[in-house]
Protein backbone atom coordinates (compact mmCIF):
# COMPACT_ATOMS: atom_id res chain seq x y z
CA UNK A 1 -38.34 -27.73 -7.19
CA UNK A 2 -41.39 -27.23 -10.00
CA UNK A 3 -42.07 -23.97 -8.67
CA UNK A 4 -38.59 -22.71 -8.80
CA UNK A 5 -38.39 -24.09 -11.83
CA UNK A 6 -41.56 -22.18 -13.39
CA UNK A 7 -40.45 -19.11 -11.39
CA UNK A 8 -36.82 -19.41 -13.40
CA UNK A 9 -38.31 -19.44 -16.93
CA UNK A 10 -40.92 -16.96 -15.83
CA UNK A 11 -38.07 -14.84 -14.95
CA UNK A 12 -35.88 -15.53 -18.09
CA UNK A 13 -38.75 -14.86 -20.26
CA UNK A 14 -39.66 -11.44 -18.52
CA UNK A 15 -36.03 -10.73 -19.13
CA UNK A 16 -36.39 -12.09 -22.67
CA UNK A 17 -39.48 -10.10 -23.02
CA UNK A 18 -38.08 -7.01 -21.84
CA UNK A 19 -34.64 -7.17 -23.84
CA UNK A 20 -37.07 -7.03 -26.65
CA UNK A 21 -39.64 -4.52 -25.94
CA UNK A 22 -36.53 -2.52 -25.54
CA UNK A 23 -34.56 -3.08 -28.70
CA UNK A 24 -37.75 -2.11 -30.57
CA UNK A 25 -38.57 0.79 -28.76
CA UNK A 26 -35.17 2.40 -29.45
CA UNK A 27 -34.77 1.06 -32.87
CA UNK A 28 -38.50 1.60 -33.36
CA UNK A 29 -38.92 5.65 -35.61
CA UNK A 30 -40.46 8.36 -33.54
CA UNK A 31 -42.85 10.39 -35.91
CA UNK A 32 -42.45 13.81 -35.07
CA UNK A 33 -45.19 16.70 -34.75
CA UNK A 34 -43.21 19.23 -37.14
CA UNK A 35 -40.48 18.63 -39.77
CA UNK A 36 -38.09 20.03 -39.68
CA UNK A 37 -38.15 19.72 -35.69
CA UNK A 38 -35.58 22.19 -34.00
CA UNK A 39 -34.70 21.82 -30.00
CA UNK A 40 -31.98 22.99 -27.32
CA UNK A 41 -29.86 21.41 -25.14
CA UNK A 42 -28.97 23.76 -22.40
CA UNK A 43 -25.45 23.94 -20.89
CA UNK A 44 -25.26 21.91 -17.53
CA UNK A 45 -28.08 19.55 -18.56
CA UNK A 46 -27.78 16.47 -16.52
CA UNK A 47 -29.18 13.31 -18.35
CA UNK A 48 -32.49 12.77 -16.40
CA UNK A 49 -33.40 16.91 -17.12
CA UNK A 50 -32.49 16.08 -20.72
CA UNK A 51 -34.82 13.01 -21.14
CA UNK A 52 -37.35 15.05 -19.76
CA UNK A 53 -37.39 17.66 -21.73
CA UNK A 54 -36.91 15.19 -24.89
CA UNK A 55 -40.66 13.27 -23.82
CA UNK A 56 -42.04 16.82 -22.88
CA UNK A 57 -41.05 18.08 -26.49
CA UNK A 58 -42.45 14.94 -27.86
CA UNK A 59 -39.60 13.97 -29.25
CA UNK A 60 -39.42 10.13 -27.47
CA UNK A 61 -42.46 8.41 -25.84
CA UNK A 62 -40.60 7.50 -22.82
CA UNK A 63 -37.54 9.32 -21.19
CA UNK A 64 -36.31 5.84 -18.67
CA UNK A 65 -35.49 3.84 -22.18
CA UNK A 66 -33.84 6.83 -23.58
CA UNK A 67 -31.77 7.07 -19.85
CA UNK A 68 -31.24 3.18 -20.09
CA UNK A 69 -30.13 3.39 -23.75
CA UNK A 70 -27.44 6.21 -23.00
CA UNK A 71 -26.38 4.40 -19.09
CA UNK A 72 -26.21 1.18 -21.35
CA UNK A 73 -24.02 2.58 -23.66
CA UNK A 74 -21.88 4.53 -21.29
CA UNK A 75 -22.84 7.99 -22.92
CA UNK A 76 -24.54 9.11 -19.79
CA UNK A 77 -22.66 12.62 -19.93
CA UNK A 78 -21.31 12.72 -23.72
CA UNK A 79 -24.70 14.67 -24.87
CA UNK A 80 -23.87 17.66 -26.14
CA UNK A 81 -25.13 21.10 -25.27
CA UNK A 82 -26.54 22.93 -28.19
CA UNK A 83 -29.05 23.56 -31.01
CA UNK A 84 -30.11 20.63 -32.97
CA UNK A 85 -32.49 20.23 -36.35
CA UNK A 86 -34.74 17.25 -37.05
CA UNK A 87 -35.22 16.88 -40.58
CA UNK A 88 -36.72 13.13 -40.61
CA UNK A 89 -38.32 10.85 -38.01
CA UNK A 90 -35.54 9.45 -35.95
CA UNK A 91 -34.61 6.44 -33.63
CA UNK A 92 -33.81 7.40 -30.04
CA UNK A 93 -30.30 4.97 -30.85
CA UNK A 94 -30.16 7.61 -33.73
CA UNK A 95 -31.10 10.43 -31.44
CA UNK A 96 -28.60 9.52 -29.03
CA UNK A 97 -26.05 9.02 -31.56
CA UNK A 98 -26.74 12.44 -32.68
CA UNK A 99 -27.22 14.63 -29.38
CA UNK A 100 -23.52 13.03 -28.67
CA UNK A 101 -21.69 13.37 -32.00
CA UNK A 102 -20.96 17.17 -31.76
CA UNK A 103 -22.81 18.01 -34.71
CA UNK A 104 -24.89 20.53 -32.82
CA UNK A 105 -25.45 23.73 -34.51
CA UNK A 106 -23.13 26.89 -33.26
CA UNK A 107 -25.18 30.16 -33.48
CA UNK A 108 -22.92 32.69 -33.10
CA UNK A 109 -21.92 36.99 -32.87
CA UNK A 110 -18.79 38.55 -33.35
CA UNK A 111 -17.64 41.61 -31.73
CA UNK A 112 -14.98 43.55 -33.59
CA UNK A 113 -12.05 45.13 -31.95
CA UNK A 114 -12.51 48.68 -32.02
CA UNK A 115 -16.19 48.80 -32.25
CA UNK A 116 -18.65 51.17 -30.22
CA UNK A 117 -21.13 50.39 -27.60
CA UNK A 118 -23.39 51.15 -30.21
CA UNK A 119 -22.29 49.42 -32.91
CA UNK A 120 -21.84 46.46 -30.47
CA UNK A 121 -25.79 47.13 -29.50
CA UNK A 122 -27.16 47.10 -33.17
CA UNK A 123 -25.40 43.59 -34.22
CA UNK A 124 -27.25 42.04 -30.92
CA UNK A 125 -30.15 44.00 -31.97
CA UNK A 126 -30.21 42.64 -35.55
CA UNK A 127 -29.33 39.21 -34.76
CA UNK A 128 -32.00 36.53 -35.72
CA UNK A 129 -31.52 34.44 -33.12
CA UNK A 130 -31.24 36.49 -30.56
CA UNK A 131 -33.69 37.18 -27.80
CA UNK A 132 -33.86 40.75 -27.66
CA UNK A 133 -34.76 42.04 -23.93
CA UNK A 134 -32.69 45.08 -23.90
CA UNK A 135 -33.48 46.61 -27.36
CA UNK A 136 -35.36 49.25 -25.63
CA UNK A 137 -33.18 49.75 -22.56
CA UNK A 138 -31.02 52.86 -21.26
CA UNK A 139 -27.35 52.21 -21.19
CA UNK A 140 -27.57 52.48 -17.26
CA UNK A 141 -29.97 49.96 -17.27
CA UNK A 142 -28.11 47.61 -19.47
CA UNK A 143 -25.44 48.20 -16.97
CA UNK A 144 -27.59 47.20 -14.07
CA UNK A 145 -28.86 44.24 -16.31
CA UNK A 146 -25.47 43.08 -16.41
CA UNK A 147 -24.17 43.53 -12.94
CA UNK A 148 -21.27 46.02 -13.72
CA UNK A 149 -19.33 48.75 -11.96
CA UNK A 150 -18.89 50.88 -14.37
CA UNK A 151 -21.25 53.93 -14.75
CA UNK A 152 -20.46 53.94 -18.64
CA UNK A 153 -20.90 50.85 -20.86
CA UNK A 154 -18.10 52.15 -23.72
CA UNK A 155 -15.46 49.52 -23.63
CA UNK A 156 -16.06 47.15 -20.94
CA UNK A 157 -17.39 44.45 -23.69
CA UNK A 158 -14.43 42.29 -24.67
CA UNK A 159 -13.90 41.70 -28.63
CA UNK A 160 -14.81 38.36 -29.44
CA UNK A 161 -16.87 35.73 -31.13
CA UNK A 162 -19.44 34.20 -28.62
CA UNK A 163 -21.15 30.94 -29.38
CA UNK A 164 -24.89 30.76 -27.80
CA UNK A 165 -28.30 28.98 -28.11
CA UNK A 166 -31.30 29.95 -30.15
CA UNK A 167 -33.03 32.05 -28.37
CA UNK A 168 -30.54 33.40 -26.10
CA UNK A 169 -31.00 36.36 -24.34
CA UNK A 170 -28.89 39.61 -25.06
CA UNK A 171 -28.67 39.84 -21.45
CA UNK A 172 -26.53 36.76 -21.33
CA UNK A 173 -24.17 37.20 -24.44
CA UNK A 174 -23.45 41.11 -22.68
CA UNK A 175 -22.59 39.29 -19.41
CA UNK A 176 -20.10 36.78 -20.65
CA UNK A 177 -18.77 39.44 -22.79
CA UNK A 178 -17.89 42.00 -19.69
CA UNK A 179 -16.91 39.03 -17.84
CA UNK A 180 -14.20 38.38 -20.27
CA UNK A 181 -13.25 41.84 -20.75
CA UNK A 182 -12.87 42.11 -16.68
CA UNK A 183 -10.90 38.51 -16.95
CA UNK A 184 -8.36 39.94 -19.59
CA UNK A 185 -7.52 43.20 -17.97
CA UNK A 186 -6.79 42.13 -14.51
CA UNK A 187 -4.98 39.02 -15.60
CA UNK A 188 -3.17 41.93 -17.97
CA UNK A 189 -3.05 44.71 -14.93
CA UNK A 190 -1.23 41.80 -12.90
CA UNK A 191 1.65 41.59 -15.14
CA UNK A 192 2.10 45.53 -16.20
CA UNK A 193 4.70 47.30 -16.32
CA UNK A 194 6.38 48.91 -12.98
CA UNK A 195 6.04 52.85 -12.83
CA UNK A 196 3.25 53.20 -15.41
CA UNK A 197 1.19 56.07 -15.16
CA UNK A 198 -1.82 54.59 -14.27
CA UNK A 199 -3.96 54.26 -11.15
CA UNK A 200 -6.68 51.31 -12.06
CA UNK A 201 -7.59 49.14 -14.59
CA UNK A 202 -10.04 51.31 -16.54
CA UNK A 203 -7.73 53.66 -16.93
CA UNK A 204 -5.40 51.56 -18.70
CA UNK A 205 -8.83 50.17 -20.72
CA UNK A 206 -9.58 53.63 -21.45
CA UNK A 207 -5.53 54.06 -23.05
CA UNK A 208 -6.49 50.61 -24.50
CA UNK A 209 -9.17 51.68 -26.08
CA UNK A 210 -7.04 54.73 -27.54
CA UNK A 211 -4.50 52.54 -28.87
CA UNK A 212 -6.89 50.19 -30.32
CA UNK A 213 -8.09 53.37 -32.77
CA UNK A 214 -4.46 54.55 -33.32
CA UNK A 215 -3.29 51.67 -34.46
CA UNK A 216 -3.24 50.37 -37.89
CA UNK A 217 -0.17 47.84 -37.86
CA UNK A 218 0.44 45.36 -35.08
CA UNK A 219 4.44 46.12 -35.11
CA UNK A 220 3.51 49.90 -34.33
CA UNK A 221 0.83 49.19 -31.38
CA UNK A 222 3.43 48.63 -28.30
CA UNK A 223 5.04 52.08 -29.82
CA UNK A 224 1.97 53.82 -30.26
CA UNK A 225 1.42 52.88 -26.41
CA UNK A 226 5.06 54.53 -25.40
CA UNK A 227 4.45 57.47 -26.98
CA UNK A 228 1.03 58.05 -24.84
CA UNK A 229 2.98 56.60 -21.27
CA UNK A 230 5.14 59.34 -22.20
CA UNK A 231 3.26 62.19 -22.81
CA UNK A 232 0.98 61.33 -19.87
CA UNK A 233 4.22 61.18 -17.78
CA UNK A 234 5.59 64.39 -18.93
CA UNK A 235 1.68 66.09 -18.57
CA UNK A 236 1.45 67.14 -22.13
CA UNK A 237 -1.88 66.76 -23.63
CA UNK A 238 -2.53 63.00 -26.10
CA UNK A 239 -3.89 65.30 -28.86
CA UNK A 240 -5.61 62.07 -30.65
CA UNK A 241 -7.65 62.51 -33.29
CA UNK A 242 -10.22 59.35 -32.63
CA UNK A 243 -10.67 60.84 -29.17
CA UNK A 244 -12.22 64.36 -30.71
CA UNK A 245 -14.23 62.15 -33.53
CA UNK A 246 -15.66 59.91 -30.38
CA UNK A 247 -16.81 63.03 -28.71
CA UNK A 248 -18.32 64.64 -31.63
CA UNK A 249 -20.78 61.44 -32.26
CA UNK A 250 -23.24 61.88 -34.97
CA UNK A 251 -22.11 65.34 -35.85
CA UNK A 252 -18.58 63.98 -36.87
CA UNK A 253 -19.26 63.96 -40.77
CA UNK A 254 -16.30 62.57 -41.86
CA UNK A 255 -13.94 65.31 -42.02
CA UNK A 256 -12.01 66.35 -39.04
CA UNK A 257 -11.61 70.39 -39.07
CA UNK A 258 -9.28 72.59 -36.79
CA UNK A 259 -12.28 73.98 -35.74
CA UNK A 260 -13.28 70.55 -34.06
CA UNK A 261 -9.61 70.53 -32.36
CA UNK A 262 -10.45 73.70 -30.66
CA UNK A 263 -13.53 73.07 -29.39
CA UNK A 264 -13.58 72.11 -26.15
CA UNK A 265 -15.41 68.61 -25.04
CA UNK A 266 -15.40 65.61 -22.50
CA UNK A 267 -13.04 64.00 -25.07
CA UNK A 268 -11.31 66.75 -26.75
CA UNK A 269 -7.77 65.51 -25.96
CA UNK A 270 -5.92 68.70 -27.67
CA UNK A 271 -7.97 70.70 -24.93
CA UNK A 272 -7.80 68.65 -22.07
CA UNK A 273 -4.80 67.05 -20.29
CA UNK A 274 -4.80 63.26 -19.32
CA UNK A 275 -7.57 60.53 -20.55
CA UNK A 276 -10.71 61.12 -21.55
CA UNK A 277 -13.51 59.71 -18.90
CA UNK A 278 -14.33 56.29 -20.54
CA UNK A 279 -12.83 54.42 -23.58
CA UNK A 280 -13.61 55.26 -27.14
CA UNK A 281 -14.33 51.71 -28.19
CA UNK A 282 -13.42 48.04 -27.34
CA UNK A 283 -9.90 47.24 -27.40
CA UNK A 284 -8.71 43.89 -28.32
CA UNK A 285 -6.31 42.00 -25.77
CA UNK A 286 -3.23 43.28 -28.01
CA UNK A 287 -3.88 46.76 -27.44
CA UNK A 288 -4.43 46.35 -23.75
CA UNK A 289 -1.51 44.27 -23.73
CA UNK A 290 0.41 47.05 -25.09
CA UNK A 291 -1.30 49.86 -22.62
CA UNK A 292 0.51 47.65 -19.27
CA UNK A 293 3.50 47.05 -21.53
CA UNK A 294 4.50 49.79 -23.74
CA UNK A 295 7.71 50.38 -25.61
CA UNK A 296 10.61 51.65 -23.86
CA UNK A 297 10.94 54.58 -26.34
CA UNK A 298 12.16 58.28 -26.76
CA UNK A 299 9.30 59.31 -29.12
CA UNK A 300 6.49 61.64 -28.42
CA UNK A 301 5.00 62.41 -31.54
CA UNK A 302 4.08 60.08 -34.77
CA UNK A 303 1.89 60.21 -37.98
CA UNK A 304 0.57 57.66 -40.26
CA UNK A 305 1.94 57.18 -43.00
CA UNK A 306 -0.14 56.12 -45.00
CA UNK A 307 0.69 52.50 -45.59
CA UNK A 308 -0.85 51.80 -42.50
CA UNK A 309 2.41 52.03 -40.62
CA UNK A 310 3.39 55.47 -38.01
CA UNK A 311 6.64 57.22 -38.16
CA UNK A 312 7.95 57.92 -34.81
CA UNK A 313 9.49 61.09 -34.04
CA UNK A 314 11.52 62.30 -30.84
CA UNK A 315 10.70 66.25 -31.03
CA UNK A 316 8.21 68.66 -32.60
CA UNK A 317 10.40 69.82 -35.39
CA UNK A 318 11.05 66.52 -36.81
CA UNK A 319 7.17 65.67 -36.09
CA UNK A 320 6.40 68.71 -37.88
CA UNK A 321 8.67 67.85 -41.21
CA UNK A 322 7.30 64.11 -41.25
CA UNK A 323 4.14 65.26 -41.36
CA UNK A 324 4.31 67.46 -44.32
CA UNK A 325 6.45 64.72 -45.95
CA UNK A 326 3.15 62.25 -45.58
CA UNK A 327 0.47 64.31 -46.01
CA UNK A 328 2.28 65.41 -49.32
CA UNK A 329 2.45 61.51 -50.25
CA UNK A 330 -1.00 60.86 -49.22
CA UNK A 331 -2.11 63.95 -51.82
């Protein structure tokens, strides 16, 4: 009975002992090697691979109290993924407090609808935080990088702003960004219109694209799109004017002359029938929208206006008189 006794207290006070070697180490301040002290948490970080990599990084002394602490207070899986910034020694109750608050930082990039492959390739390449492994790569390779059909990389990047770690590879931010351009446009291509005159998907990108450049109103951009379904569907050439400035690259100056309509190129649309061979930019979801589902609409012809709107017409002549009625106005 004496030795069960002794053996009970023994036990209590071990238990006493280690309730209170514990509160201290988690209330107790790490001191950290730098200040201020930044770190990531990766996406898909379970809690053991984040403890670890907390002790590894010096930033707690011992990664079971910081797994106790978190399975104690049920916050086993509320750590957030993301970038976080150390200004001050902290408490790993503090720690865990902030690594689950959501106050991680959010680097991020924006991609602009109706932006170039290699305007898309110079804000990655300027990007502080942005590990740059691609800087110096071919557009093929790039492609290969990325795991993508295509044989041109024009387009296939969908328009968006993309959240990512520090020190995130271009590689990455690319991949997610074709993946959600190849998400949109089949989920889009599902749901087209019946009897369009398209045979894939990047076809109706490339038409996209088109659109995307044409348009300068949102109320114009399904119309825009029925007046290219029907001059594809009649044969007659898209004569568009961002097709011709797209093929001329850095020799477009500005000013688009007659001279530049008649010369013949890949994507000279007033000298070649049907689409050029890749998109012209990236199109936002609207315009692709508006490629599968175009206005049911007479018009073949239209011309800015100058307020940012189009006028529509049905026929040449009446193209031909809004026209000089614009220009005049834009003069």
């Amino acid at each position: 009975m004496h030795t069960l006794r002794r053996l009970l207290y023994t036990s209590v006070l071990i238990a006493m002992l280690f309730v209170a070697w514990f509160y201290l180490h988690v209330h107790s301040s790490i001191t950290l090697s730098t200040i201020p002290y930044e770190f990531s948490v990766r996406a898909g970080s379970n809690l053991k691979q984040i403890a670890q990599q907390l002790e590894d990084d010096g930033i707690i002394l011992n990664k079971w109290t910081f797994i106790l602490l978190a399975r104690y207070l049920n916050q086993e899986s509320a750590i957030k993924a993301g970038d976080y910034l150390l200004n001050e020694n902290i408490t790993q109750l503090a720690l865990l407090s902030y690594l689950t608050s959501g106050d991680a930082k959010r680097n991020a990039v924006r991609f602009i609808e109706g932006w170039t492959f290699a305007q898309l390739r110079q804000t990655l390449n300027e990007h502080p935080f942005i590990k740059k492994l691609t800087a110096d790569s071919s557009e093929q390779e790039i492609l290969r990088l990325i795991g993508a059909s295509e044989t041109a990389a024009e387009g296939i990047f969908f328009p968006d702003t993309y959240y990512f770690l520090k020190n995130s590879s271009d590689i990455e931010i690319l991949q997610r960004a074709y993946r959600m351009m190849q998400k949109h446009l089949q989920s889009e291509w599902a749901s087209r219109a019946e009897s369009l005159p398209l045979t894939t998907p990047y076809e109706a990108l490339i038409l996209a694209s088109i659109i995307e450049k044409e348009t300068g109103m949102e109320s114009d951009r399904a119309e825009i799109a029925g007046v290219f379904i029907n001059r594809l569907r009649q044969g007659m050439r898209l004569q568009t004017d961002p097709t011709v400035i797209y093929g001329l690259g850095e020799q477009f100056d500005g000013n688009l002359r007659k001279k530049d309509l008649l010369t013949d190129q890949a994507y000279n649309t007033y000298t070649r029938s049907g689409l050029p061979p890749t998109p012209i930019a990236m199109p936002g979801l609207a315009s692709i929208h508006a490629a599968l589902n175009p206005a049911e609409t007479d018009s073949l012809y239209f011309v800015a206006k100058g307020d940012g709107t189009s006028h529509f017409s049905t026929n040449l002549t009446d193209h031909n008189k809004a026209v000089n009625k614009y220009q005049k106005q834009q003069k």
